[in-house]
PDB file of N, CA and C in Angstrom:
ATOM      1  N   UNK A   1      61.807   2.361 104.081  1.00  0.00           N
ATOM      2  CA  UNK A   1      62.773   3.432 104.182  1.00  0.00           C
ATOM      3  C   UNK A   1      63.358   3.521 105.589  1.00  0.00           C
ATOM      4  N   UNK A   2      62.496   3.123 107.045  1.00  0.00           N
ATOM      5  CA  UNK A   2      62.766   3.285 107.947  1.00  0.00           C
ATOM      6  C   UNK A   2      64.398   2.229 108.195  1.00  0.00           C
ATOM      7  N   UNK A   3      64.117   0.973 107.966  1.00  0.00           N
ATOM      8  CA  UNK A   3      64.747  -0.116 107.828  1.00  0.00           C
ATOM      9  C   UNK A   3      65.924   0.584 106.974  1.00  0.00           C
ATOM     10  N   UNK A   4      65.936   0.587 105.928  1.00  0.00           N
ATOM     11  CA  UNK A   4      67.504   1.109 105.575  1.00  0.00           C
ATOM     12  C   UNK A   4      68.099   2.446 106.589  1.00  0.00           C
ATOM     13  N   UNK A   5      67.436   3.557 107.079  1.00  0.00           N
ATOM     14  CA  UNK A   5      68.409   4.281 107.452  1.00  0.00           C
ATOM     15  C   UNK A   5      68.715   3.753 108.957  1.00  0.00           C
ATOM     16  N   UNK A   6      67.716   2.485 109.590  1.00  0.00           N
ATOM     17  CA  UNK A   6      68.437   1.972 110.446  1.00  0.00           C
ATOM     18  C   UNK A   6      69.306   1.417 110.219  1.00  0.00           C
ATOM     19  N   UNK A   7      69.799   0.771 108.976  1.00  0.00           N
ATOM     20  CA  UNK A   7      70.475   0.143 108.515  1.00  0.00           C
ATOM     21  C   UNK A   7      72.354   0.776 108.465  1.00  0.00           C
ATOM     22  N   UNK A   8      71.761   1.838 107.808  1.00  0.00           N
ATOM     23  CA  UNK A   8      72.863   2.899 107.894  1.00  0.00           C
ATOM     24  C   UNK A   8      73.432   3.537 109.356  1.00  0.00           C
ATOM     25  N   UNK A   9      72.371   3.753 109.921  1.00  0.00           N
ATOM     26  CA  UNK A   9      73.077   4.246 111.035  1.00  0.00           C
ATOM     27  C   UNK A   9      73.710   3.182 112.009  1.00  0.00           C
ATOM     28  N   UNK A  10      73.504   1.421 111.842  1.00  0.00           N
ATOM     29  CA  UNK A  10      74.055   0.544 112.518  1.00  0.00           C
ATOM     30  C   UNK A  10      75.494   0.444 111.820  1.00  0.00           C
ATOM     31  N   UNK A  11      75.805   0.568 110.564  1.00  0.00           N
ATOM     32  CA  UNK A  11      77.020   0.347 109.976  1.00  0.00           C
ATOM     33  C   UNK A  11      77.603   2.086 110.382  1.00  0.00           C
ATOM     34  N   UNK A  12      76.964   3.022 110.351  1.00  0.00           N
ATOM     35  CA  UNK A  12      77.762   4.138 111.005  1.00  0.00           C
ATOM     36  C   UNK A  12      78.289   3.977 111.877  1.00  0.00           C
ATOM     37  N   UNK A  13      77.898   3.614 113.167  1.00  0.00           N
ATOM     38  CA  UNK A  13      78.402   3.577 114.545  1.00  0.00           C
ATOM     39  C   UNK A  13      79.059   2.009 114.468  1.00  0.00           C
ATOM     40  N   UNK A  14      79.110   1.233 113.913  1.00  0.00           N
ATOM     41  CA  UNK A  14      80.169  -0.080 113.913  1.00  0.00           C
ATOM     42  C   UNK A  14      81.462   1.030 113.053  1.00  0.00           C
ATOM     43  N   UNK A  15      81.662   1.516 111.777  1.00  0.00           N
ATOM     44  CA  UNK A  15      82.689   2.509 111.221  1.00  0.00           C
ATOM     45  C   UNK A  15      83.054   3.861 112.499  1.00  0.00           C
ATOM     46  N   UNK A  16      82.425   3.946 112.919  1.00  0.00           N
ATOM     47  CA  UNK A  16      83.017   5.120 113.750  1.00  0.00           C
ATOM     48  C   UNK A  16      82.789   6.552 113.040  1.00  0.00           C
ATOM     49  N   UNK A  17      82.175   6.677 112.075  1.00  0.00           N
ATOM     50  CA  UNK A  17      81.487   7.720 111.440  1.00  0.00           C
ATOM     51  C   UNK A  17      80.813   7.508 110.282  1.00  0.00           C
ATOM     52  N   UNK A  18      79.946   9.110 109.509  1.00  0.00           N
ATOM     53  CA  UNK A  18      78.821   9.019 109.230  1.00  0.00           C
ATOM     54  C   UNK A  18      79.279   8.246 107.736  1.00  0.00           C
ATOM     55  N   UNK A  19      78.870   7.029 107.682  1.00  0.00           N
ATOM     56  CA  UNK A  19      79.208   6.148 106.431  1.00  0.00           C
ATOM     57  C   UNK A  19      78.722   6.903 105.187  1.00  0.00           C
ATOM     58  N   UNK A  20      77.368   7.305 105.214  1.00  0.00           N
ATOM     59  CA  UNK A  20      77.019   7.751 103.704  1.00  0.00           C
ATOM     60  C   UNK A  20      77.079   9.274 103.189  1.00  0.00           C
ATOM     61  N   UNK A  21      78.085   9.920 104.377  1.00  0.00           N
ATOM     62  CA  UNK A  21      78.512  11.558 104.132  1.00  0.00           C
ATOM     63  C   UNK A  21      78.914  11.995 102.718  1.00  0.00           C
ATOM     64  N   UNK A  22      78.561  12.551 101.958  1.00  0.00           N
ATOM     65  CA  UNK A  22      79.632  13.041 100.783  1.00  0.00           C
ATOM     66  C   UNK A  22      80.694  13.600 101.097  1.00  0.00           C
ATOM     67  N   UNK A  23      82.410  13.504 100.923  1.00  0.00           N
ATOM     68  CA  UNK A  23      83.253  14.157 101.071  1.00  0.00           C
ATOM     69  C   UNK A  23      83.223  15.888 100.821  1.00  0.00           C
ATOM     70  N   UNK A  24      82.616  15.994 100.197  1.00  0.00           N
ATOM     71  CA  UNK A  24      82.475  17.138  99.498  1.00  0.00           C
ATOM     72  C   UNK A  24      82.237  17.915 100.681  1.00  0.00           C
ATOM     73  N   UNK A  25      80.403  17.596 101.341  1.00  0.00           N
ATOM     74  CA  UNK A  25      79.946  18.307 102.221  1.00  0.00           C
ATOM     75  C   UNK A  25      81.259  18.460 103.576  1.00  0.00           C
ATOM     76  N   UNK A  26      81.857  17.067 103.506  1.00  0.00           N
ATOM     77  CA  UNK A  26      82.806  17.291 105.083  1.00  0.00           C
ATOM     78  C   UNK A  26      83.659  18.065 104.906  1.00  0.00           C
ATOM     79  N   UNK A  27      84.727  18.910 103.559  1.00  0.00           N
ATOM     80  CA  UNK A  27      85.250  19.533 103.283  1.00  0.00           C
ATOM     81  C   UNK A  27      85.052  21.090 103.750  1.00  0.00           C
ATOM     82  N   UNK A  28      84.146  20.790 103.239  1.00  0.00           N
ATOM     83  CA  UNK A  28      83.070  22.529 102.933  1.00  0.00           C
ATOM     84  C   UNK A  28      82.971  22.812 104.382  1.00  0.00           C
ATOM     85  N   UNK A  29      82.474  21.936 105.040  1.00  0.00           N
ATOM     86  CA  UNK A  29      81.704  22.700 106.289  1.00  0.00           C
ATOM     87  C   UNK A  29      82.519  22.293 107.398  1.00  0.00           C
ATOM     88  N   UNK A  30      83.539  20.902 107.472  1.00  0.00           N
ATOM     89  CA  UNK A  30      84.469  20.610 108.756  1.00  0.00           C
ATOM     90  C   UNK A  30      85.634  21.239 108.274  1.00  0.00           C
ATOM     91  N   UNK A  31      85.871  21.090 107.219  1.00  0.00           N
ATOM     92  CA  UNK A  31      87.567  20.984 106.655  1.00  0.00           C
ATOM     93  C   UNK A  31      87.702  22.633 106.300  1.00  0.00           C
ATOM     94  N   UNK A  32      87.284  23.266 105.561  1.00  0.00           N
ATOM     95  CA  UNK A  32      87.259  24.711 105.549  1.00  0.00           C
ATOM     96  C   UNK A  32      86.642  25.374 106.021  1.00  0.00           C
ATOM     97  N   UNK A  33      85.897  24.936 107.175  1.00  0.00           N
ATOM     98  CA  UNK A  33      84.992  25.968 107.753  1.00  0.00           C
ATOM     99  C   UNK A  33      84.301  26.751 107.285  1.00  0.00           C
ATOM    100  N   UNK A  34      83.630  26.134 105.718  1.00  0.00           N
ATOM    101  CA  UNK A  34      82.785  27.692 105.375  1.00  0.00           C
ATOM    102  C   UNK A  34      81.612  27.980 106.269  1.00  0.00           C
ATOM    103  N   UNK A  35      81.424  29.636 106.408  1.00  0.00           N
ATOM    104  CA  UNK A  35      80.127  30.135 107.291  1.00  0.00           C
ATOM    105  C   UNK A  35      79.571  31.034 106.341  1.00  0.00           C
ATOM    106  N   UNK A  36      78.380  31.603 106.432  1.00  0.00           N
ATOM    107  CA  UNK A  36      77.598  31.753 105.615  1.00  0.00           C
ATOM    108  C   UNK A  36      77.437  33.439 105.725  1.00  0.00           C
ATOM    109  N   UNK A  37      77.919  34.298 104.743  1.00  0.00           N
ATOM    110  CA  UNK A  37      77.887  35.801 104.865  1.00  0.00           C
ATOM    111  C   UNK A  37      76.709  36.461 105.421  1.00  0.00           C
ATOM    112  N   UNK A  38      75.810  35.741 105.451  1.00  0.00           N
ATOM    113  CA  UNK A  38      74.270  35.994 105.687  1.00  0.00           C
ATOM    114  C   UNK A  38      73.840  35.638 107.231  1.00  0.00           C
ATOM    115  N   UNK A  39      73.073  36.655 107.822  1.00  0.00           N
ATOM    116  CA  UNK A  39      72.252  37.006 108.895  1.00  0.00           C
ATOM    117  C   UNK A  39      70.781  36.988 108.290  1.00  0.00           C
ATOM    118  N   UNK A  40      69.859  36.005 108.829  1.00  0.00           N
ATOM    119  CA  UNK A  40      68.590  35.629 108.364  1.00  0.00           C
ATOM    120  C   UNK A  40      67.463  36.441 109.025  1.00  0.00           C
ATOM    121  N   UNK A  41      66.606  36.777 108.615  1.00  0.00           N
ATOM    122  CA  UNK A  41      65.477  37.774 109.231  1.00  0.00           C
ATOM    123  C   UNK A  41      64.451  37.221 108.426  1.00  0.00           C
ATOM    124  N   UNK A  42      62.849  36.745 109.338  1.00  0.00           N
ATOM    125  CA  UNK A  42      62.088  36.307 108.743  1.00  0.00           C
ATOM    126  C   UNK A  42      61.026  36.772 109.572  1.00  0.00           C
ATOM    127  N   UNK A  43      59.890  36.610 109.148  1.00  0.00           N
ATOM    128  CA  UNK A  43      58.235  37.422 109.775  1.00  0.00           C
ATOM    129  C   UNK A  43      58.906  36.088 111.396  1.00  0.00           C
ATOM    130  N   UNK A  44      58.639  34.761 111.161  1.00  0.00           N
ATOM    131  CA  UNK A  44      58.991  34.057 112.583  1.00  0.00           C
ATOM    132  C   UNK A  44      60.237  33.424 113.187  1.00  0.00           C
ATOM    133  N   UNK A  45      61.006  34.780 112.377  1.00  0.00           N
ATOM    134  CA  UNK A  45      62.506  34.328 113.221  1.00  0.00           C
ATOM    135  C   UNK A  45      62.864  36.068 112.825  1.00  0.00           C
ATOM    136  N   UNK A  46      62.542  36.904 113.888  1.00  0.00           N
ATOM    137  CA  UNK A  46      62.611  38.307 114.195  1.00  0.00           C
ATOM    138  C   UNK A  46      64.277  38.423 114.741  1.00  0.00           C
ATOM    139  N   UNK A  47      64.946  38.339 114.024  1.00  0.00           N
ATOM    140  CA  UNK A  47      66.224  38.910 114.626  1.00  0.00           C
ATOM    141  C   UNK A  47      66.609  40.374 115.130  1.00  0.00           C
ATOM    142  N   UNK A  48      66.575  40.733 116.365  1.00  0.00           N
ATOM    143  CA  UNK A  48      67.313  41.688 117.235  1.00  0.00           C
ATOM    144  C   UNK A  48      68.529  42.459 117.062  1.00  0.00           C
ATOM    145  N   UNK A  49      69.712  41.624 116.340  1.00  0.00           N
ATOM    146  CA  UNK A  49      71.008  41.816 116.193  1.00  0.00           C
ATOM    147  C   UNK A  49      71.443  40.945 115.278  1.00  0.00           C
ATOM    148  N   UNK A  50      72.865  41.649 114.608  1.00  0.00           N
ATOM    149  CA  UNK A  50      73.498  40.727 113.825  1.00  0.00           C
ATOM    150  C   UNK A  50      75.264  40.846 114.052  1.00  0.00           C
ATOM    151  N   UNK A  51      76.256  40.205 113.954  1.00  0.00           N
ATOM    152  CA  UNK A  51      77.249  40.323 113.915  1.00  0.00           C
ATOM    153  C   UNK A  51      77.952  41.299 112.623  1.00  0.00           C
ATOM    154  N   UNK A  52      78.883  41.953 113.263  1.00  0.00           N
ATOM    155  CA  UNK A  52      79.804  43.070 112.190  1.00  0.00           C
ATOM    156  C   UNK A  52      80.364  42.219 110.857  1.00  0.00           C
ATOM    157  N   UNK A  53      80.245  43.040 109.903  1.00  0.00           N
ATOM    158  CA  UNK A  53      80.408  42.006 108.569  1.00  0.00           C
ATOM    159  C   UNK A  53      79.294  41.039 108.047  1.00  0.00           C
ATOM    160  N   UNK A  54      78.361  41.117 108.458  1.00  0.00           N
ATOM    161  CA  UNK A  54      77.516  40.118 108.097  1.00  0.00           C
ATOM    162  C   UNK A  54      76.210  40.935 107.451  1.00  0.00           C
ATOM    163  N   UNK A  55      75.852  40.430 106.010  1.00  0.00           N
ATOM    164  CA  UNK A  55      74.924  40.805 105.608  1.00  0.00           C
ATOM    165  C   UNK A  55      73.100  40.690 105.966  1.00  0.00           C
ATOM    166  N   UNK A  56      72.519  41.001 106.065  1.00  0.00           N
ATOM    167  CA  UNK A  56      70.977  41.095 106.652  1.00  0.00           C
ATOM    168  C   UNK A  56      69.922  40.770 105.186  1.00  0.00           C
ATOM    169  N   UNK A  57      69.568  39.004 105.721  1.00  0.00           N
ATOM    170  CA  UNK A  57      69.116  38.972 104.402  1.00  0.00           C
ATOM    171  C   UNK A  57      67.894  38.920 104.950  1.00  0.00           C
ATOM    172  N   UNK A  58      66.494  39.466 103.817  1.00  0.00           N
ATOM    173  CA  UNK A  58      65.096  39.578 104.409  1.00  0.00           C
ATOM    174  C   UNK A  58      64.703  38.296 103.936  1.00  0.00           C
ATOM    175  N   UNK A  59      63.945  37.441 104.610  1.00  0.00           N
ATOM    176  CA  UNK A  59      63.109  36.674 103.760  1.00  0.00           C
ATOM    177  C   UNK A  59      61.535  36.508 104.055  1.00  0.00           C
ATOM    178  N   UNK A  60      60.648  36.461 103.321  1.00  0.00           N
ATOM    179  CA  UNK A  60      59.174  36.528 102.923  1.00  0.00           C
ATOM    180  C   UNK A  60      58.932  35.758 102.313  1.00  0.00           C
ATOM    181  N   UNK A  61      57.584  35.237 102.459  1.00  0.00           N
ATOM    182  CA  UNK A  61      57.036  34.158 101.616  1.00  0.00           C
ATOM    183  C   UNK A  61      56.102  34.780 100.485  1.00  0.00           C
ATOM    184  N   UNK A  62      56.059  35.934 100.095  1.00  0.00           N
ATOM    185  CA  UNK A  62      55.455  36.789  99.639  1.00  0.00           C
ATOM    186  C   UNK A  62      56.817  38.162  98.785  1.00  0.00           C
ATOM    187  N   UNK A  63      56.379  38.333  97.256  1.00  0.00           N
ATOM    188  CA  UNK A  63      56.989  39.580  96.810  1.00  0.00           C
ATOM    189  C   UNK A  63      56.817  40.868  97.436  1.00  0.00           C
ATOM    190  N   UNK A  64      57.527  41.258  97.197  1.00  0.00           N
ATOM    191  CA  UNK A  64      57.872  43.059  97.844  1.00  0.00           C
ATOM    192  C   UNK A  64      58.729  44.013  97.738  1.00  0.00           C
ATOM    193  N   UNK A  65      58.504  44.548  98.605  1.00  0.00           N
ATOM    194  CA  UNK A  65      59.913  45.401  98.508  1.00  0.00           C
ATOM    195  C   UNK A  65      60.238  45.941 100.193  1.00  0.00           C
ATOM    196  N   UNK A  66      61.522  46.142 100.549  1.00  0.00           N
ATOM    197  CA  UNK A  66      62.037  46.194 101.410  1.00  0.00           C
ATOM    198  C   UNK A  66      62.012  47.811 101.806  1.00  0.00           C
ATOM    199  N   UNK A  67      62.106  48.542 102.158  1.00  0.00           N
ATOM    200  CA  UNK A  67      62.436  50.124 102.627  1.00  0.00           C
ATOM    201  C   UNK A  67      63.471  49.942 104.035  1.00  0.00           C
ATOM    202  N   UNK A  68      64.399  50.490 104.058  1.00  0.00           N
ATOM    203  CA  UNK A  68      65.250  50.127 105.034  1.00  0.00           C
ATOM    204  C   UNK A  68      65.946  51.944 105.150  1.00  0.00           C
ATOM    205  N   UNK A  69      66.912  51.595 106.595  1.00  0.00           N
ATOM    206  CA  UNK A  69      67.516  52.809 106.642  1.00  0.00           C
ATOM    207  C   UNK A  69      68.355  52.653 107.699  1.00  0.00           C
ATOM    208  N   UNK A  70      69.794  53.895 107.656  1.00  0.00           N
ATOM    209  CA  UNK A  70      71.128  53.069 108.468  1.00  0.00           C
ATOM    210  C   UNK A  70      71.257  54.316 109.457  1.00  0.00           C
ATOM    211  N   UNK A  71      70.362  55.517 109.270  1.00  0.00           N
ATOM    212  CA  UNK A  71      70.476  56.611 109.929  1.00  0.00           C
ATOM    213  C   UNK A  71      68.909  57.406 110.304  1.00  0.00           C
ATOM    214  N   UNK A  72      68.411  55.986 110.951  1.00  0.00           N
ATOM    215  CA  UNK A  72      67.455  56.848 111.753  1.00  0.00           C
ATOM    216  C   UNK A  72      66.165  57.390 110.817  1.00  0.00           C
ATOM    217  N   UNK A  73      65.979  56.858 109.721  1.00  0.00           N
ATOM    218  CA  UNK A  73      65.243  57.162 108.738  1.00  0.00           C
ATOM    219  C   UNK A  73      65.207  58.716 107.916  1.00  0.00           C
ATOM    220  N   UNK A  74      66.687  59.016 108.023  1.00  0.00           N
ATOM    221  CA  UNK A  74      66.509  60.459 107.565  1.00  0.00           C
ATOM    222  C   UNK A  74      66.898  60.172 106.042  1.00  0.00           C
ATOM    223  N   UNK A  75      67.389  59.526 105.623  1.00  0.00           N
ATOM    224  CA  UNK A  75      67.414  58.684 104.344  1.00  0.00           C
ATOM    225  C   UNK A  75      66.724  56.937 104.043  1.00  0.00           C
ATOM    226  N   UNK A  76      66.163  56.771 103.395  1.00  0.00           N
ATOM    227  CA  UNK A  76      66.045  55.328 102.682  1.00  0.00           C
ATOM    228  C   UNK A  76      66.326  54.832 101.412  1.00  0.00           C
ATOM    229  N   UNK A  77      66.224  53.674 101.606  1.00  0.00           N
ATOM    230  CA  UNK A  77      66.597  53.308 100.131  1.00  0.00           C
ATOM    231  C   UNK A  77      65.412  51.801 100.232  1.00  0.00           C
ATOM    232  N   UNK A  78      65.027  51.838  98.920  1.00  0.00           N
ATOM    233  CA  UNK A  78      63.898  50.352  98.542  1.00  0.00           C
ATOM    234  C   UNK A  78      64.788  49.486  97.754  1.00  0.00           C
ATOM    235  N   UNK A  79      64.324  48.490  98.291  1.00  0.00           N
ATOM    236  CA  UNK A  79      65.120  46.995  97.562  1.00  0.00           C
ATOM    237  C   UNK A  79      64.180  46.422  97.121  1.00  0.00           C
ATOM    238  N   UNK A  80      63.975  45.444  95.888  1.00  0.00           N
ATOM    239  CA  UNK A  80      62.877  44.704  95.677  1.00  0.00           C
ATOM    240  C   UNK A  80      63.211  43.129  95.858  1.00  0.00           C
ATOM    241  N   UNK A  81      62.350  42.614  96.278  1.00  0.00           N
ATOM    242  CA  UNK A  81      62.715  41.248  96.759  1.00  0.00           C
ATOM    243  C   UNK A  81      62.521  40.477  95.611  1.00  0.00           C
ATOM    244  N   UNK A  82      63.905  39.600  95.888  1.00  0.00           N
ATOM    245  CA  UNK A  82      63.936  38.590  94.205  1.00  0.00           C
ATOM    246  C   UNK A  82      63.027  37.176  94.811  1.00  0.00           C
ATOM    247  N   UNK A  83      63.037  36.564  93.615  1.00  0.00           N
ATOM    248  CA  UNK A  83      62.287  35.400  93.965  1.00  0.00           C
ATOM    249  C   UNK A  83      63.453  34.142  94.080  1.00  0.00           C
ATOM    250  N   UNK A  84      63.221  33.642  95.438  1.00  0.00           N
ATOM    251  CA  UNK A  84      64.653  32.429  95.299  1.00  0.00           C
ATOM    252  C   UNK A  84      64.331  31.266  94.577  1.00  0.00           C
ATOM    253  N   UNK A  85      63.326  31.382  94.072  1.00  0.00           N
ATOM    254  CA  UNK A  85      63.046  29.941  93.474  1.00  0.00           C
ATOM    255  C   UNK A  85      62.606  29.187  93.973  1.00  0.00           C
ATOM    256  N   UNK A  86      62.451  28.995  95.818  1.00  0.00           N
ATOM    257  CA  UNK A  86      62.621  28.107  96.915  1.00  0.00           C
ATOM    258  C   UNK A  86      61.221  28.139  97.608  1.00  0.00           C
ATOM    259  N   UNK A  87      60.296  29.207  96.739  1.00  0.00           N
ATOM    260  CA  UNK A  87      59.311  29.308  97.935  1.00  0.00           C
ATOM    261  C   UNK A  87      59.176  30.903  98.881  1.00  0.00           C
ATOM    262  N   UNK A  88      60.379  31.433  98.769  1.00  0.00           N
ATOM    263  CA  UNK A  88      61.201  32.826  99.386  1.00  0.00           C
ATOM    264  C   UNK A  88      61.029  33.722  98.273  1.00  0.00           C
ATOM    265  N   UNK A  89      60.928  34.974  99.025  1.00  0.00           N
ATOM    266  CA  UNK A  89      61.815  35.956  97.843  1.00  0.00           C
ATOM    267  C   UNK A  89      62.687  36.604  99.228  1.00  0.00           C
ATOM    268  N   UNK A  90      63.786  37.189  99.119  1.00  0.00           N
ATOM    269  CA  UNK A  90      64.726  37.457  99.256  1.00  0.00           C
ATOM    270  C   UNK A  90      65.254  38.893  99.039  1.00  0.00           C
ATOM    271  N   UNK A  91      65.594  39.668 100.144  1.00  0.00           N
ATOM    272  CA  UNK A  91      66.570  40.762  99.977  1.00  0.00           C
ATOM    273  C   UNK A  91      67.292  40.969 100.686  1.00  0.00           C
ATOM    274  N   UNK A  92      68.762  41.131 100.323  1.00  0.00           N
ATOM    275  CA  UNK A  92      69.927  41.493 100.642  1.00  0.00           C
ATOM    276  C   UNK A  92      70.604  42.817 101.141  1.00  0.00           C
ATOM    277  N   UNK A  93      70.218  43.417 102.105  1.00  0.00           N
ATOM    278  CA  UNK A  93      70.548  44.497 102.904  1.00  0.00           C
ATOM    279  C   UNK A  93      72.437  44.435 103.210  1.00  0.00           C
ATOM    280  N   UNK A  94      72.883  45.841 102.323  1.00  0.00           N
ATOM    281  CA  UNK A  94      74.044  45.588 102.380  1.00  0.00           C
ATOM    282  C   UNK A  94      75.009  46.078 103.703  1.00  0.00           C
ATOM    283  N   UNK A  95      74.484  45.372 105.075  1.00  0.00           N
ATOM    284  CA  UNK A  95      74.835  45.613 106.476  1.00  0.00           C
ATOM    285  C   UNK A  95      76.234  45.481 106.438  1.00  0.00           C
ATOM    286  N   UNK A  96      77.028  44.860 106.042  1.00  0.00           N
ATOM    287  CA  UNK A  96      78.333  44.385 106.150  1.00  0.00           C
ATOM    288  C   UNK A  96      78.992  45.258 106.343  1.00  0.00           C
ATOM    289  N   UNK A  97      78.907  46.477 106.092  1.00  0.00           N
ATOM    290  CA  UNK A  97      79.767  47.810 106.774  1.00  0.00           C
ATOM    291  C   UNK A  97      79.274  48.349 107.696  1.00  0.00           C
ATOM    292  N   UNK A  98      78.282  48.328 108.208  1.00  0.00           N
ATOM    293  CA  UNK A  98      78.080  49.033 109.852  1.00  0.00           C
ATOM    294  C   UNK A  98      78.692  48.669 110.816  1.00  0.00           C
ATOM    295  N   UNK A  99      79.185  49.648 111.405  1.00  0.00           N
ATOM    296  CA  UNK A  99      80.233  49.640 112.533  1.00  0.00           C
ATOM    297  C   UNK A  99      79.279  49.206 113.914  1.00  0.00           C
ATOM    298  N   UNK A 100      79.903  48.630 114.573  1.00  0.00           N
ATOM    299  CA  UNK A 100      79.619  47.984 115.987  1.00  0.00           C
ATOM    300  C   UNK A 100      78.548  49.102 116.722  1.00  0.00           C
ATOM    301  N   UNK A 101      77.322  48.565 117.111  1.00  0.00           N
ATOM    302  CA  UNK A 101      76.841  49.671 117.443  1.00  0.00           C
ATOM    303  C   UNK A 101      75.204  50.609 116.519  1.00  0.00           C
ATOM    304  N   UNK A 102      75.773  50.548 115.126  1.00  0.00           N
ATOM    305  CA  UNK A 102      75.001  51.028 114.176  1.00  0.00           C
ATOM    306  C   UNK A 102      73.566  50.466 114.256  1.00  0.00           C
ATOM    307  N   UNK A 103      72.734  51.109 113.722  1.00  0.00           N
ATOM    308  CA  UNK A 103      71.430  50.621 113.673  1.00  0.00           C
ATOM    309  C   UNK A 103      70.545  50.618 112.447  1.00  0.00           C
ATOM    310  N   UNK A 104      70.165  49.538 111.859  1.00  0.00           N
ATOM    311  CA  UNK A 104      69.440  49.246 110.662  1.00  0.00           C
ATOM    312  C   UNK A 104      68.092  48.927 110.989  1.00  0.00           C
ATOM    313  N   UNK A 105      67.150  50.151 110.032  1.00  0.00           N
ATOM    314  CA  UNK A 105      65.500  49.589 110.609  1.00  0.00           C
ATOM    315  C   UNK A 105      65.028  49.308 109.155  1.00  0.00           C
ATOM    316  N   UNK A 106      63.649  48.786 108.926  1.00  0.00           N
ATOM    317  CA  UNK A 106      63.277  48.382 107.901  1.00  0.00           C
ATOM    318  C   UNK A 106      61.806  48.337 107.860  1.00  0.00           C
ATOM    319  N   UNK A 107      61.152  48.530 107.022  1.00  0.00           N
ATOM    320  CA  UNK A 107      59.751  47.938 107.071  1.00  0.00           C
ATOM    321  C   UNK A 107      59.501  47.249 105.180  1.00  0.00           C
ATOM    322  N   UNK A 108      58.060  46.778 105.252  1.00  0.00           N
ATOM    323  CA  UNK A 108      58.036  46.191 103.890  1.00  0.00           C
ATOM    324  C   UNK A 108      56.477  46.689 103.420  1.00  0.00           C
ATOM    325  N   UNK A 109      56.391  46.144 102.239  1.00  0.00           N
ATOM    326  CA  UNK A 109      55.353  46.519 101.269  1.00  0.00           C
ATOM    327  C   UNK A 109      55.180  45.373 100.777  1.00  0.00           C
ATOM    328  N   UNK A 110      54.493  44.628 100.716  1.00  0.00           N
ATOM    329  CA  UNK A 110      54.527  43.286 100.143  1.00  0.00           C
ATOM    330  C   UNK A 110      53.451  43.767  99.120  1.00  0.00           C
ATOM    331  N   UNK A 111      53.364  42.603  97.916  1.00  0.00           N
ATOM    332  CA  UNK A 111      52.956  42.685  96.970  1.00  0.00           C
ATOM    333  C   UNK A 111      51.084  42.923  96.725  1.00  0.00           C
ATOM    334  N   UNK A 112      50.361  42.468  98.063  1.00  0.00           N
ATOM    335  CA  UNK A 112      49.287  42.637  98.223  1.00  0.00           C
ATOM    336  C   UNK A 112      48.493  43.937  98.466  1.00  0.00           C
ATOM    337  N   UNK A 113      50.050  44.455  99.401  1.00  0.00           N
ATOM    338  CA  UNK A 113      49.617  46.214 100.133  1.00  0.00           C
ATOM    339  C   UNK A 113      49.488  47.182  98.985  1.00  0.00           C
ATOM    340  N   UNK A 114      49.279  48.119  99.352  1.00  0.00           N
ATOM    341  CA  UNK A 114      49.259  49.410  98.469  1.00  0.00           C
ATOM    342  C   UNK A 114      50.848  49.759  98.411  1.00  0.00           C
ATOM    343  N   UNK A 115      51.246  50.055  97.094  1.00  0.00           N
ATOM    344  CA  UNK A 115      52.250  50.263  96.701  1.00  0.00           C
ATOM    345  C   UNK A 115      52.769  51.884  97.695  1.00  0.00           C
ATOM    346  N   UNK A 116      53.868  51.714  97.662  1.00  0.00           N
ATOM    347  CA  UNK A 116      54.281  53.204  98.486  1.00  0.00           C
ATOM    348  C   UNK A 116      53.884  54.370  97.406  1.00  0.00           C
ATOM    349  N   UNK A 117      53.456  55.589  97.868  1.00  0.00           N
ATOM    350  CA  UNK A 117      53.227  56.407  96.525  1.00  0.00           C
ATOM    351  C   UNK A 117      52.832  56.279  95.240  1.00  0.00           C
ATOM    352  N   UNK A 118      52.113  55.444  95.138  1.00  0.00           N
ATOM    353  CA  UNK A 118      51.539  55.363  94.155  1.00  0.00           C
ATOM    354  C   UNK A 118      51.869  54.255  93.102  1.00  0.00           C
ATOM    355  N   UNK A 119      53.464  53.959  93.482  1.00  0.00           N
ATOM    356  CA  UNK A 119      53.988  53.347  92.544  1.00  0.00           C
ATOM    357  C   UNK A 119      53.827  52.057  92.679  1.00  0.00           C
ATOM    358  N   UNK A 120      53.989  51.036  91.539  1.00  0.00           N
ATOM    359  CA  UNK A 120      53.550  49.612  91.185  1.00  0.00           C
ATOM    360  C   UNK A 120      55.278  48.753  91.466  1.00  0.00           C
ATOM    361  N   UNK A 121      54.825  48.017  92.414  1.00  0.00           N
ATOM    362  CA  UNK A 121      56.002  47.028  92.378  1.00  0.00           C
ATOM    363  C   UNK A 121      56.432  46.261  90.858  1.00  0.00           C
TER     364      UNK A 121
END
């Protein structure tokens, strides 16, 4: 295996680019610039901040549920984390409207802890 992708990368750099690219991917990501609506938050990638418009996605290697809040905890709301299929479960904090400035806190309940109040994930 080593031998072929040396292989490849000697006919890359004789072509002047990446020979075995799918068009598809160079489209997507050079040619239209897609970027990804999502701001990532994980137990070992603790994000600080996120950019305006951008959603705050949780990820865990473990089910749960999310408790979050956009005002200081005088309200919350619980999200339950889906399973991505990937290994993750996943929740989607709908940040994309907080204004410059705003502040989103959160804590979790994972599936092992004691349920909040009594109740069963």
């Amino acid at each position: 295996m080593a031998h072929a992708e040396y292989v490849k990368l000697l006919r890359s750099l004789r072509e002047g680019r990446v020979y075995d690219m799918p068009p598809q991917t160079v489209q997507r990501y050079l040619g239209s610039r897609t970027v990804s609506p999502y701001v990532l938050w994980q137990f070992n990638h603790k994000i600080r901040s996120l950019p305006v418009g951008k959603i705050l996605r949780v990820e865990s290697t473990e089910a749960g549920v999310v408790r979050w809040s956009i005002d200081g905890w005088s309200t919350a709301q619980d999200l339950l984390m889906r399973d991505s299929h990937l290994g993750l479960y996943v929740a989607d904090l709908p940040t994309q409207k907080l204004s410059a400035g705003g502040k989103v806190e959160f804590t979790f309940y994972l599936a092992w802890q004691r349920p909040v109040g009594g109740s069963k994930l």
